[in-house]
PDB file of N, CA and C in Angstrom:
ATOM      1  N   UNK A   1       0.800  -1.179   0.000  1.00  0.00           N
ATOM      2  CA  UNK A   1       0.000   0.000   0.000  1.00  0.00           C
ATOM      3  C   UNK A   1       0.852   1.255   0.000  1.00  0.00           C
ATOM      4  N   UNK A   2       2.043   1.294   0.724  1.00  0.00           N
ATOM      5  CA  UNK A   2       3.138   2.683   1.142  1.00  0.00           C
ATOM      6  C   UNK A   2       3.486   2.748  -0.399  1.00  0.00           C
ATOM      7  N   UNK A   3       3.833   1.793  -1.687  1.00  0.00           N
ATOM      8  CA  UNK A   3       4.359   2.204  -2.384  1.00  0.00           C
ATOM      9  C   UNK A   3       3.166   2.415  -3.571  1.00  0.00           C
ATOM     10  N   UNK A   4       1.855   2.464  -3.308  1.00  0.00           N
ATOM     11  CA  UNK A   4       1.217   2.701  -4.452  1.00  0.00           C
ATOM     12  C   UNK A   4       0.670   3.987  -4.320  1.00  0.00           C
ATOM     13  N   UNK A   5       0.819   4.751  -5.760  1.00  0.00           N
ATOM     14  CA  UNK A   5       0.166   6.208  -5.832  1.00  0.00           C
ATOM     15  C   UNK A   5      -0.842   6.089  -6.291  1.00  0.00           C
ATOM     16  N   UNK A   6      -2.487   6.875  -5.641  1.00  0.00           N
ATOM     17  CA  UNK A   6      -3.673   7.582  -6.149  1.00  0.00           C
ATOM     18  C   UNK A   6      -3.243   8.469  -7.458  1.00  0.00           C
ATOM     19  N   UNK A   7      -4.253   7.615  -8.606  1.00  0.00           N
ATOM     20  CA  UNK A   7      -4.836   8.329  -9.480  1.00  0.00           C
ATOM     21  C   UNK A   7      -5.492   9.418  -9.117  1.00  0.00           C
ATOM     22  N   UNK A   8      -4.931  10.654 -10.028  1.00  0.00           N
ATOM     23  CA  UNK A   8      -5.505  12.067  -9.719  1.00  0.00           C
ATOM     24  C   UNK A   8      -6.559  11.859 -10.906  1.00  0.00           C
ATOM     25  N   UNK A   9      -6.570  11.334 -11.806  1.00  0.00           N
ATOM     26  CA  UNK A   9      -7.975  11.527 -13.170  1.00  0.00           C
ATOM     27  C   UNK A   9      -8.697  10.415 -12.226  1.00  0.00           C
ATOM     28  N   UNK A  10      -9.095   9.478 -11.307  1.00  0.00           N
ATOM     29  CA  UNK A  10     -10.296   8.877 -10.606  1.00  0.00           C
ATOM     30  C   UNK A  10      -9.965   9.187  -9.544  1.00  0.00           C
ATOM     31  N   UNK A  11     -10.399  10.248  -8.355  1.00  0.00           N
ATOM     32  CA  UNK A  11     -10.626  10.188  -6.991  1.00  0.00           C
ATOM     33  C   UNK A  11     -11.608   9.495  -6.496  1.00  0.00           C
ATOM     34  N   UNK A  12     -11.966   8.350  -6.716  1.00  0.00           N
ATOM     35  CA  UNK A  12     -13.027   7.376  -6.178  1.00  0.00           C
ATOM     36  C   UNK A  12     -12.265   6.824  -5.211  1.00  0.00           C
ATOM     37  N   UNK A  13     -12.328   6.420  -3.869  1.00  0.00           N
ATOM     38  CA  UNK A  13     -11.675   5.787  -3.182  1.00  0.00           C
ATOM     39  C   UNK A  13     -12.453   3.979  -3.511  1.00  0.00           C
ATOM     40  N   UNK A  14     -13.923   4.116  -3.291  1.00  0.00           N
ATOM     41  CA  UNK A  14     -15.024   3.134  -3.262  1.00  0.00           C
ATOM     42  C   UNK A  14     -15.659   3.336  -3.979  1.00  0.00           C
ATOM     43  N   UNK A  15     -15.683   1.978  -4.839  1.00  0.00           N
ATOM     44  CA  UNK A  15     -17.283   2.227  -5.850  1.00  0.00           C
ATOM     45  C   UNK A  15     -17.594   0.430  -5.771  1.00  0.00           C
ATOM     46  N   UNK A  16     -18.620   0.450  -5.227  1.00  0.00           N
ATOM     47  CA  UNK A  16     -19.453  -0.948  -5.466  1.00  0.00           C
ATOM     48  C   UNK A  16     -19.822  -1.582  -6.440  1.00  0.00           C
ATOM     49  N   UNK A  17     -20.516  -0.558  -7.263  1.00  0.00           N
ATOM     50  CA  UNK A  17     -21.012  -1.678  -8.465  1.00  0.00           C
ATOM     51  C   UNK A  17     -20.021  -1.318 -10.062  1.00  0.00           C
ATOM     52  N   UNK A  18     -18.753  -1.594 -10.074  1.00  0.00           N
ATOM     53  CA  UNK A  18     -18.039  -1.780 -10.976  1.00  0.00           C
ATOM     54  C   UNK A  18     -17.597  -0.079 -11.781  1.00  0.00           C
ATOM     55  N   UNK A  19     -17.205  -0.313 -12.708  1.00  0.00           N
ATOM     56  CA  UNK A  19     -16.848   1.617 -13.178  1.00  0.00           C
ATOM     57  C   UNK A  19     -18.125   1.958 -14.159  1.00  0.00           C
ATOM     58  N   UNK A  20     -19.073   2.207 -13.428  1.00  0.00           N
ATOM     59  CA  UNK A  20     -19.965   2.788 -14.358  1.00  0.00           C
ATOM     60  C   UNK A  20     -19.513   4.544 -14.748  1.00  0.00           C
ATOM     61  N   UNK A  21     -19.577   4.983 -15.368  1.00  0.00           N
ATOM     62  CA  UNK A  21     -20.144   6.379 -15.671  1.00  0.00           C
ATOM     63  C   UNK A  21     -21.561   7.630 -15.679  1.00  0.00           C
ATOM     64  N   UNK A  22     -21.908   8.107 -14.295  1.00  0.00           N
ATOM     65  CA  UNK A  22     -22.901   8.699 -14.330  1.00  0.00           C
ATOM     66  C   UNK A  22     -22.772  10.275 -14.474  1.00  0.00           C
ATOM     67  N   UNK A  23     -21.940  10.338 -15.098  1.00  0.00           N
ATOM     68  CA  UNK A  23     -21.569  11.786 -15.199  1.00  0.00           C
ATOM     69  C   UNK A  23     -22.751  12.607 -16.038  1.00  0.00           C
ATOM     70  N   UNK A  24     -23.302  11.625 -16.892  1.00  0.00           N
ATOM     71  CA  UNK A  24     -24.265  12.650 -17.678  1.00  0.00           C
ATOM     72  C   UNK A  24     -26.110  12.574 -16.209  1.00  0.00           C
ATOM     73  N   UNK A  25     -26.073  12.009 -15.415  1.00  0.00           N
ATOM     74  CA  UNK A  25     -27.176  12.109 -14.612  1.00  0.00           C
ATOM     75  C   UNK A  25     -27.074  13.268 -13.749  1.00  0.00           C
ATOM     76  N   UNK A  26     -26.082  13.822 -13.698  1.00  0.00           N
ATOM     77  CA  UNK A  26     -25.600  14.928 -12.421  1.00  0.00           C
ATOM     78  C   UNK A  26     -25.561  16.201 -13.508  1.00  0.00           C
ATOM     79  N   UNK A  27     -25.810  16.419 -14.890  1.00  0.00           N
ATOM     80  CA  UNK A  27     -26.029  17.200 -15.541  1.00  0.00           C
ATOM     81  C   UNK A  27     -27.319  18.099 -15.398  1.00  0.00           C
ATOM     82  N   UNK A  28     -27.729  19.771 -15.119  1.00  0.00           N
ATOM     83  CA  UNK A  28     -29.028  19.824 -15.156  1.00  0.00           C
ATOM     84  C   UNK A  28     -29.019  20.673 -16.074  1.00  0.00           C
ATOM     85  N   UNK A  29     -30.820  19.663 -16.735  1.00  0.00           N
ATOM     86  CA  UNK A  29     -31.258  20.202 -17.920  1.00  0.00           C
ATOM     87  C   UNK A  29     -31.807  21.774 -18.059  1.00  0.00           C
ATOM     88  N   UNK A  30     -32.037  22.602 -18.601  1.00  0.00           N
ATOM     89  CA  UNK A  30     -31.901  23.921 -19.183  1.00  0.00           C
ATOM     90  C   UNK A  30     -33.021  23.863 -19.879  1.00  0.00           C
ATOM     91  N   UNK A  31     -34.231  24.441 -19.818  1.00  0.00           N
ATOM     92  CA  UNK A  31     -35.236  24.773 -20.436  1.00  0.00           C
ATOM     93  C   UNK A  31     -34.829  25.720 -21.295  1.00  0.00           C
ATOM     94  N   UNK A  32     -35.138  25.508 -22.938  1.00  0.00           N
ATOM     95  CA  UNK A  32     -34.918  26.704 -23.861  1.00  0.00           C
ATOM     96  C   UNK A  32     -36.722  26.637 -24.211  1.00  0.00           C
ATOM     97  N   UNK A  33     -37.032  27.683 -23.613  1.00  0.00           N
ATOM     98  CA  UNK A  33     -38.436  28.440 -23.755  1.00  0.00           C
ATOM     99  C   UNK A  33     -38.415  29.299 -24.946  1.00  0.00           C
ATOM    100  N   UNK A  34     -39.361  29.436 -25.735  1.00  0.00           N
ATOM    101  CA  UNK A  34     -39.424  30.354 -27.085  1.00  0.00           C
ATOM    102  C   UNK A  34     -39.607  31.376 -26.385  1.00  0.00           C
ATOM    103  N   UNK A  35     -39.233  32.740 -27.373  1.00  0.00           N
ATOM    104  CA  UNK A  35     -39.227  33.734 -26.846  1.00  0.00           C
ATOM    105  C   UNK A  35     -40.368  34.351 -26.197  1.00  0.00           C
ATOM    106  N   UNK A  36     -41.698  33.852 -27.253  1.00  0.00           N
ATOM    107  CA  UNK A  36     -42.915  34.339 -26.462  1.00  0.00           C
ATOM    108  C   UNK A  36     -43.416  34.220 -25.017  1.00  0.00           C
ATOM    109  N   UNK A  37     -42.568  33.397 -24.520  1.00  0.00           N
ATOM    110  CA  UNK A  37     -43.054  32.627 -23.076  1.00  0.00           C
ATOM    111  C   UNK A  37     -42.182  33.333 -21.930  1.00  0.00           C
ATOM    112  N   UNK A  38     -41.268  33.961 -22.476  1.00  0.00           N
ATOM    113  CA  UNK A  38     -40.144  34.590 -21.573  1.00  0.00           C
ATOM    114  C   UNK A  38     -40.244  36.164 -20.860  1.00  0.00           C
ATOM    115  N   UNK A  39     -40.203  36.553 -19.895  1.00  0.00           N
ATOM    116  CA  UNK A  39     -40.506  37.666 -19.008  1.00  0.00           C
ATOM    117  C   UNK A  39     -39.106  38.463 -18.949  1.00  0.00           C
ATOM    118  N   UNK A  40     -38.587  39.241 -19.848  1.00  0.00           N
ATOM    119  CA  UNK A  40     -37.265  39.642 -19.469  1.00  0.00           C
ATOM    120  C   UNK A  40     -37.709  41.104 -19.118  1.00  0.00           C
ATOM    121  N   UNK A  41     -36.368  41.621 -17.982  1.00  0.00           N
ATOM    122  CA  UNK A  41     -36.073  42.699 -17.676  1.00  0.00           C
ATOM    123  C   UNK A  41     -34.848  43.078 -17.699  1.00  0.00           C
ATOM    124  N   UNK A  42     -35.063  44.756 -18.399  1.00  0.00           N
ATOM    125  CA  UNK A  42     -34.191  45.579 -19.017  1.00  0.00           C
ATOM    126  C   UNK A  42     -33.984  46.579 -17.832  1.00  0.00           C
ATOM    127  N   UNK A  43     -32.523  47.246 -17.205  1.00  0.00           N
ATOM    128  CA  UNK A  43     -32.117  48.130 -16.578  1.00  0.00           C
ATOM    129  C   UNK A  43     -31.025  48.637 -16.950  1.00  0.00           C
ATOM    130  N   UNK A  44     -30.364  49.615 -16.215  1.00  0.00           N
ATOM    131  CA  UNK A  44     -29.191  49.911 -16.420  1.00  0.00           C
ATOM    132  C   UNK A  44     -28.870  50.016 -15.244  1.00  0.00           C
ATOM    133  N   UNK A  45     -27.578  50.191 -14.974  1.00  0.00           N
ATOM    134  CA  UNK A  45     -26.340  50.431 -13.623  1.00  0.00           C
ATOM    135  C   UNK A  45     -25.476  50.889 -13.880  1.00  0.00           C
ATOM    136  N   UNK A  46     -24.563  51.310 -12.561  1.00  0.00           N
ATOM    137  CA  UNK A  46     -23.697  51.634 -12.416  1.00  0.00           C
ATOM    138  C   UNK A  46     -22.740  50.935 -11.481  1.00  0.00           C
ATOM    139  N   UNK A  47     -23.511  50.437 -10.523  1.00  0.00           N
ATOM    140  CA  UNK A  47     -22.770  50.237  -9.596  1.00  0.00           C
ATOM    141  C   UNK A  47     -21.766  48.874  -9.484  1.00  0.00           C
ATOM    142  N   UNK A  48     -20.293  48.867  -8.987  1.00  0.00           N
ATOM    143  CA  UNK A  48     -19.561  47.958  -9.009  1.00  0.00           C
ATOM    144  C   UNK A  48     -18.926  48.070 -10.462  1.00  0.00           C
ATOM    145  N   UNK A  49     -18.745  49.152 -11.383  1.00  0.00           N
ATOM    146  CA  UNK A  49     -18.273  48.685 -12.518  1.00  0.00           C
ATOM    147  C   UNK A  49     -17.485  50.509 -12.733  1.00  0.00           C
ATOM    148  N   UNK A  50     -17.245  51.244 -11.696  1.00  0.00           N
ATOM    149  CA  UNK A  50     -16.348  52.160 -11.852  1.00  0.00           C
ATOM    150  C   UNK A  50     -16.901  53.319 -12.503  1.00  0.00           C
ATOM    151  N   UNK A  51     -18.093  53.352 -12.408  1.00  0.00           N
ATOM    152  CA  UNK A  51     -19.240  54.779 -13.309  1.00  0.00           C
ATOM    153  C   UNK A  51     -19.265  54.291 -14.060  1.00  0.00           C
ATOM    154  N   UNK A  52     -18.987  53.519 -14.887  1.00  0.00           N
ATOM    155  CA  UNK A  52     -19.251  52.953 -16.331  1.00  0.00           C
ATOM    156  C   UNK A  52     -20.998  52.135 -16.143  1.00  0.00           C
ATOM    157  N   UNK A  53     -21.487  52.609 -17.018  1.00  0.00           N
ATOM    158  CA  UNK A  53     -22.595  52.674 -17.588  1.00  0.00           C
ATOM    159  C   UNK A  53     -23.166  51.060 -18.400  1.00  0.00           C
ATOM    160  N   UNK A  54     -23.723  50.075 -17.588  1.00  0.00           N
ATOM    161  CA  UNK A  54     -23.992  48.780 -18.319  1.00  0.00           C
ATOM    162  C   UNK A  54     -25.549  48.552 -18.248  1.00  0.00           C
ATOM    163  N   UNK A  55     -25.959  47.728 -19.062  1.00  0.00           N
ATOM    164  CA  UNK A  55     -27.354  47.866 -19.725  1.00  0.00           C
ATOM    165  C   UNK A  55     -27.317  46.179 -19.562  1.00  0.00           C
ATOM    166  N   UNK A  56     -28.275  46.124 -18.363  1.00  0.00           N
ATOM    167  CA  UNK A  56     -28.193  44.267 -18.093  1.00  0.00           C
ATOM    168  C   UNK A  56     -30.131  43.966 -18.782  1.00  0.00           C
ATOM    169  N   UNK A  57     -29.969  42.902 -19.169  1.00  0.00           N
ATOM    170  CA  UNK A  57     -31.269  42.092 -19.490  1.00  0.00           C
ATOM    171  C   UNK A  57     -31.029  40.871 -18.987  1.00  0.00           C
ATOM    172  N   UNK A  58     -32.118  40.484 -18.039  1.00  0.00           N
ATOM    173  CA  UNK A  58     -31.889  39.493 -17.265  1.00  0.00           C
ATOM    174  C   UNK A  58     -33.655  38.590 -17.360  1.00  0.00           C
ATOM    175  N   UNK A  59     -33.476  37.739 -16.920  1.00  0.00           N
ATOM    176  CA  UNK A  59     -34.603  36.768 -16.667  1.00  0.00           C
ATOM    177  C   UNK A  59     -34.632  35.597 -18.028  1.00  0.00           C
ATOM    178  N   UNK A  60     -33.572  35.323 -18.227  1.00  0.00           N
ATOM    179  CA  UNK A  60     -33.684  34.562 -20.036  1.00  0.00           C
ATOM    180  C   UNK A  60     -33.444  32.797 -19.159  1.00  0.00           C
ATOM    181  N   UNK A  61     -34.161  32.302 -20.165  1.00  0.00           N
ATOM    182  CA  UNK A  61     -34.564  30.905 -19.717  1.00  0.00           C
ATOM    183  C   UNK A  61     -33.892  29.740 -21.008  1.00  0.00           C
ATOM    184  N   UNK A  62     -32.774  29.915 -21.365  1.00  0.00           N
ATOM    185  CA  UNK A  62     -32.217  29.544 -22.480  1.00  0.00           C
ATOM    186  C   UNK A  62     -31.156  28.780 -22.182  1.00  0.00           C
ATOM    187  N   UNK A  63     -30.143  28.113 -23.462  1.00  0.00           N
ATOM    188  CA  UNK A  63     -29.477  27.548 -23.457  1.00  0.00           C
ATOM    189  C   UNK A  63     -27.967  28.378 -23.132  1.00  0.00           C
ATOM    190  N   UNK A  64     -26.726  28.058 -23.247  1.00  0.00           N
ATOM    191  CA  UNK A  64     -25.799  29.290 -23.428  1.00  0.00           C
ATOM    192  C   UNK A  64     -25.158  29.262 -24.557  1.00  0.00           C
ATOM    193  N   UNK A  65     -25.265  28.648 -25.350  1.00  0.00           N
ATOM    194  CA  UNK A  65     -25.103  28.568 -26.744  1.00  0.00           C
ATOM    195  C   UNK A  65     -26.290  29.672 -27.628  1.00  0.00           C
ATOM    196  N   UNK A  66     -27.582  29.586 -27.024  1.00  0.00           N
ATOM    197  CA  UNK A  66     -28.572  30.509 -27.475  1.00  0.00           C
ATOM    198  C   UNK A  66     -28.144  31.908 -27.186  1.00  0.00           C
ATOM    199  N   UNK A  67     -27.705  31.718 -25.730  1.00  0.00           N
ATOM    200  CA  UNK A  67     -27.357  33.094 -25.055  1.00  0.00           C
ATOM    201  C   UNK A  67     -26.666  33.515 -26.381  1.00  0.00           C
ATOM    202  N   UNK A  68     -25.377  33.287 -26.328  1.00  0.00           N
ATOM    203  CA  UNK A  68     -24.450  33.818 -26.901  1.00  0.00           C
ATOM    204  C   UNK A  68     -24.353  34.425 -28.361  1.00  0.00           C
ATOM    205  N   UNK A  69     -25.378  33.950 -29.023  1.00  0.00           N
ATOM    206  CA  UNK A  69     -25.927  34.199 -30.271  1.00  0.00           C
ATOM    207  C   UNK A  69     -26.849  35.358 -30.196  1.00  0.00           C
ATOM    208  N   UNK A  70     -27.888  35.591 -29.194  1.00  0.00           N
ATOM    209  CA  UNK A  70     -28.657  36.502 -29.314  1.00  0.00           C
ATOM    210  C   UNK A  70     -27.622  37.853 -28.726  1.00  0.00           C
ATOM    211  N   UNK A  71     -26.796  37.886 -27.825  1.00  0.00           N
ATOM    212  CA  UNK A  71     -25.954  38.932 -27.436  1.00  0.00           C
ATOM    213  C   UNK A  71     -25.157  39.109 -28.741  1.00  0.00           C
ATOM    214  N   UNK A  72     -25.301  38.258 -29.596  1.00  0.00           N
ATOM    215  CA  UNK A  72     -23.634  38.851 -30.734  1.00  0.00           C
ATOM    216  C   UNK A  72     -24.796  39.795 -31.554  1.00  0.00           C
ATOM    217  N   UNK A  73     -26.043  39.145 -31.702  1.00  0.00           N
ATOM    218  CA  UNK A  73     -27.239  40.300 -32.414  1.00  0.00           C
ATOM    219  C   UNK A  73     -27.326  41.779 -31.873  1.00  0.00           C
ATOM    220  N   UNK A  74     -27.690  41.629 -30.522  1.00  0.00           N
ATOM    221  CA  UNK A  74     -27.572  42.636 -29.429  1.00  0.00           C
ATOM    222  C   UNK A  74     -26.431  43.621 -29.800  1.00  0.00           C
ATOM    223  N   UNK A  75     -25.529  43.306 -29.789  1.00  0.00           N
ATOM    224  CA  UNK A  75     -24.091  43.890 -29.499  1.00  0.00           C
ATOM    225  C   UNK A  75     -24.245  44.684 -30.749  1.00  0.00           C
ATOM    226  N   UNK A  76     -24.314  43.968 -31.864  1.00  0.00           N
ATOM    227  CA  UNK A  76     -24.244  44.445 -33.268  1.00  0.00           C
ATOM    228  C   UNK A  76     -25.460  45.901 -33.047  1.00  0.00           C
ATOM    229  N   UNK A  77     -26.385  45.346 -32.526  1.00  0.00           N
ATOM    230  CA  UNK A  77     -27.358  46.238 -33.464  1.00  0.00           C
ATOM    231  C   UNK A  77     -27.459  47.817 -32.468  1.00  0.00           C
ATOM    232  N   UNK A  78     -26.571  47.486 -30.810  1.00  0.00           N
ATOM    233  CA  UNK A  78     -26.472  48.882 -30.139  1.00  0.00           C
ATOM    234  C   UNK A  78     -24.715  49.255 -30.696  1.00  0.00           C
ATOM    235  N   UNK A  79     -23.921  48.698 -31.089  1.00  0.00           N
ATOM    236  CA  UNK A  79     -22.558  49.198 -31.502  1.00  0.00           C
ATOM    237  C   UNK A  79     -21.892  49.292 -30.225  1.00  0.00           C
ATOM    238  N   UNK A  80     -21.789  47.897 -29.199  1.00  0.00           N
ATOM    239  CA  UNK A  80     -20.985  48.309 -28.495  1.00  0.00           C
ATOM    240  C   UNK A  80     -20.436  46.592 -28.013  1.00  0.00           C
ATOM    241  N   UNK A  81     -19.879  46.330 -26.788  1.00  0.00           N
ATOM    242  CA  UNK A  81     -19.430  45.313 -26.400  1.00  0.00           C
ATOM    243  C   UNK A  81     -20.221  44.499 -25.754  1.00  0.00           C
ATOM    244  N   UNK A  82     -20.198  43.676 -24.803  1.00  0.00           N
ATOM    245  CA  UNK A  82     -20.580  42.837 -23.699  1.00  0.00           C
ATOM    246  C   UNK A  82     -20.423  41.366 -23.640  1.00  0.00           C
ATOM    247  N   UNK A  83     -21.246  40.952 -22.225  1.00  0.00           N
ATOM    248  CA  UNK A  83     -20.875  39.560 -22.041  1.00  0.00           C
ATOM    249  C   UNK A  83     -22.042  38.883 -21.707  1.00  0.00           C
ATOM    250  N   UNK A  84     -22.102  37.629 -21.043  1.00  0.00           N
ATOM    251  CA  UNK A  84     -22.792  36.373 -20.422  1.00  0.00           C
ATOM    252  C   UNK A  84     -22.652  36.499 -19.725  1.00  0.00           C
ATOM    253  N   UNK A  85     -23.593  36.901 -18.373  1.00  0.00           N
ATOM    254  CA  UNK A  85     -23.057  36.884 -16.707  1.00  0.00           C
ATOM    255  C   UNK A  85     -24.489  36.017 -16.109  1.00  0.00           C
ATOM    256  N   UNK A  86     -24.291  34.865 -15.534  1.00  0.00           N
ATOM    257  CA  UNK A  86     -25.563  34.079 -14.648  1.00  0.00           C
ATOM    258  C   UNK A  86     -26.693  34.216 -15.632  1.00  0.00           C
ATOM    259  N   UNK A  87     -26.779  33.473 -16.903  1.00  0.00           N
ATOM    260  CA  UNK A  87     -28.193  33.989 -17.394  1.00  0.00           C
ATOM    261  C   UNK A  87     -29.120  35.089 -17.725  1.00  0.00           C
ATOM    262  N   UNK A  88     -27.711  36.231 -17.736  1.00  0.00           N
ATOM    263  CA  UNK A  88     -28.401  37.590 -17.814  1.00  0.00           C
ATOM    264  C   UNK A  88     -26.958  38.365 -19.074  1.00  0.00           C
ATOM    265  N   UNK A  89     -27.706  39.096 -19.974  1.00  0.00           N
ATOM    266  CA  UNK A  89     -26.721  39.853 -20.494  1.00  0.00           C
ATOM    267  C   UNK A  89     -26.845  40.955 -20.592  1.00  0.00           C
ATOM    268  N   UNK A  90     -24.762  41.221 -20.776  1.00  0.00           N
ATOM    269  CA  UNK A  90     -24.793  42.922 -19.718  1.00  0.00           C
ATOM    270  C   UNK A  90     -23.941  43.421 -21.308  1.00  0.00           C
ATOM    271  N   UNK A  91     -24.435  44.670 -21.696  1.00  0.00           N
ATOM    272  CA  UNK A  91     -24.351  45.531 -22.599  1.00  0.00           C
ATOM    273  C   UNK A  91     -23.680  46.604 -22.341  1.00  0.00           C
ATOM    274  N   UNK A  92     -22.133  47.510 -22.781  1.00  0.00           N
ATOM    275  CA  UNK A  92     -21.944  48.620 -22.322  1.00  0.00           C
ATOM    276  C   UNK A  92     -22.502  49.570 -22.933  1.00  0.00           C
ATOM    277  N   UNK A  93     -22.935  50.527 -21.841  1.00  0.00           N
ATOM    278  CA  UNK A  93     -23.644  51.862 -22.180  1.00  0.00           C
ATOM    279  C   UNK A  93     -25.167  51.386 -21.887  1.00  0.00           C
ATOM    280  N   UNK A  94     -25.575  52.725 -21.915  1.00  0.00           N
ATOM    281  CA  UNK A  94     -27.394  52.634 -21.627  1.00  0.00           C
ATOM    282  C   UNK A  94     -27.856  52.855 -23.126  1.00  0.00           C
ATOM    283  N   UNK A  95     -28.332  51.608 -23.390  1.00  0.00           N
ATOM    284  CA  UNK A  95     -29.355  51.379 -24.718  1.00  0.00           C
ATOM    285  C   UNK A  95     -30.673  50.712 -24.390  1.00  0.00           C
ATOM    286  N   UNK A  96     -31.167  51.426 -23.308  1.00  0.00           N
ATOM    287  CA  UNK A  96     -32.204  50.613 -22.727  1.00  0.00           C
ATOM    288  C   UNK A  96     -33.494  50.577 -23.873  1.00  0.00           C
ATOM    289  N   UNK A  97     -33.713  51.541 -24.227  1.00  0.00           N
ATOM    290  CA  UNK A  97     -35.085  51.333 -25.683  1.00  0.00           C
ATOM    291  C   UNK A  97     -34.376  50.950 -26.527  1.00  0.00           C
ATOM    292  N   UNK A  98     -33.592  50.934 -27.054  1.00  0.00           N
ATOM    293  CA  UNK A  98     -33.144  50.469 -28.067  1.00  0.00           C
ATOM    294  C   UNK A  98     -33.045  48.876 -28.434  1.00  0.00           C
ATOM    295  N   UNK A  99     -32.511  48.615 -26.893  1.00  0.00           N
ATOM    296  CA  UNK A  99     -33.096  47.002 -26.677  1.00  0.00           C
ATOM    297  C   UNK A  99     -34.052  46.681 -26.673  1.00  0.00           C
ATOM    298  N   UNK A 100     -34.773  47.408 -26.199  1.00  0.00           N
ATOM    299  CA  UNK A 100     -36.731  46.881 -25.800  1.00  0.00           C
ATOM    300  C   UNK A 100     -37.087  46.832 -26.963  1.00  0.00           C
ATOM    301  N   UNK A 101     -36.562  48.125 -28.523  1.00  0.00           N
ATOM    302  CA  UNK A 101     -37.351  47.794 -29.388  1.00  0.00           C
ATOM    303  C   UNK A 101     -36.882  46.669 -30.136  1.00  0.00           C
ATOM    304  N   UNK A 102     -35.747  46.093 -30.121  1.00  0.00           N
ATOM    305  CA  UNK A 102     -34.856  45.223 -30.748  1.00  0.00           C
ATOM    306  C   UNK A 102     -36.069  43.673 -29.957  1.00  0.00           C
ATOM    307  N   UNK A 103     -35.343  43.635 -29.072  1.00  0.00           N
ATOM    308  CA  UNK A 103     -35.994  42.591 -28.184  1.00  0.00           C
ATOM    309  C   UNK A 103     -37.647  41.991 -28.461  1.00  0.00           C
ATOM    310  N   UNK A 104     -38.714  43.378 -28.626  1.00  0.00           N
ATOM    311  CA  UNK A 104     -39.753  43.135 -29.108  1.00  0.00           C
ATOM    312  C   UNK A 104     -40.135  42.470 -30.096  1.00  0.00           C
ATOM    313  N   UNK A 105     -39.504  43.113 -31.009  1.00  0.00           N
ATOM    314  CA  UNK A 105     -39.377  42.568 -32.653  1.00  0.00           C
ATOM    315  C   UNK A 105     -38.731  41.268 -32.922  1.00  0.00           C
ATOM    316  N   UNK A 106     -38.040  40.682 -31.874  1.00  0.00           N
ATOM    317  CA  UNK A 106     -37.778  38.917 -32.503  1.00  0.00           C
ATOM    318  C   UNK A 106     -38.789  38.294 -31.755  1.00  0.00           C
ATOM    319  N   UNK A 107     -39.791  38.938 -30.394  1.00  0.00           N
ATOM    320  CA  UNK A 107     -40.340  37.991 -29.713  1.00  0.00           C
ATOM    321  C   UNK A 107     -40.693  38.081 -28.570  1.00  0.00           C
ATOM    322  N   UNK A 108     -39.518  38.399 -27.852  1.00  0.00           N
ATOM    323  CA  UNK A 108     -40.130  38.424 -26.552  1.00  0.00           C
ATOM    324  C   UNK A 108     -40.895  39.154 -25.972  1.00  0.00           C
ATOM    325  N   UNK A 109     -40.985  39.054 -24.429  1.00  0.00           N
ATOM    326  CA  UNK A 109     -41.924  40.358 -23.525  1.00  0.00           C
ATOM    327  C   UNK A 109     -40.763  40.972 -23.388  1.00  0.00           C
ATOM    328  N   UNK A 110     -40.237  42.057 -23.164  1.00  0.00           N
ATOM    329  CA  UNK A 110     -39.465  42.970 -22.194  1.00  0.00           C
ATOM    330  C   UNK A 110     -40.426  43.717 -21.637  1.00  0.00           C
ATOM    331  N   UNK A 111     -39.750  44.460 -19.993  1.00  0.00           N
ATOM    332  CA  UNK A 111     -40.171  45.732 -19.709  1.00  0.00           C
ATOM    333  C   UNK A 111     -38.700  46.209 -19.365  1.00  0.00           C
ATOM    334  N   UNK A 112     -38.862  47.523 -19.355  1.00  0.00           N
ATOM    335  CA  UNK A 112     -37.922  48.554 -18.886  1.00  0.00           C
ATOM    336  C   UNK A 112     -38.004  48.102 -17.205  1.00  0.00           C
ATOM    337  N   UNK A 113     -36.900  48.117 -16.247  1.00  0.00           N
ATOM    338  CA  UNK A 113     -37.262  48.319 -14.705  1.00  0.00           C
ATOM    339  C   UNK A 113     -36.014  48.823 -14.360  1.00  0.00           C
ATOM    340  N   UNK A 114     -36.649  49.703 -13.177  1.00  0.00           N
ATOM    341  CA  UNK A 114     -35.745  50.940 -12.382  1.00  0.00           C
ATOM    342  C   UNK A 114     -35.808  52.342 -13.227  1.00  0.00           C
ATOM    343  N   UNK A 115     -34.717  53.220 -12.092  1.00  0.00           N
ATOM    344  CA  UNK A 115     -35.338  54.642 -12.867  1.00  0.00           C
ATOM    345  C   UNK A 115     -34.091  54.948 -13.669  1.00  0.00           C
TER     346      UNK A 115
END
């Protein structure tokens, strides 16, 4: 036993019923809801990002492969940058109508929230 080394690719110490693989059961599934069904909200902030000015839309019920496609639309059609943060995407600068009218027009609900 003193001279044998643990595998770092299996930290199983014990497994009973032989080497199964359940890695895909511990996966959770991701509802991609059409847009009509989806409740998003549009704000802007400031805070935590140095006065800089970000334009979050949050409440999306999608894949992140979807995500990422509808933000490269997004991005394009206000002329600016952003990212993927927790299911919500954050836009620099305040383009808050500009999204709502964008947003409307493929589908979804938006509202504007906060002042």
């Amino acid at each position: 036993m003193a001279g044998q080394k643990k595998s770092k690719q299996n930290p199983i110490a014990y497994q009973e019923f032989g080497n199964v693989d359940n890695s895909q059961a511990m996966v959770r599934g991701v509802a991609d809801l059409p847009p009509n069904q989806q409740d998003l909200r549009i704000q802007s902030t400031r805070s935590g990002r140095k006065g800089k000015t970000v334009t979050i839309i949050s409440g999306f019920q999608h894949k992140p492969e979807t995500l990422s496609q509808l933000l490269k639309k997004l991005k394009s059609q206000c002329g600016s940058g952003g990212t993927v943060k927790d299911n919500s995407l954050e836009i620099q600068g305040d383009h808050k109508q500009k999204l709502l009218e964008t947003l409307t027009k493929i589908g979804y609900k938006a509202k504007i929230s906060g002042g």
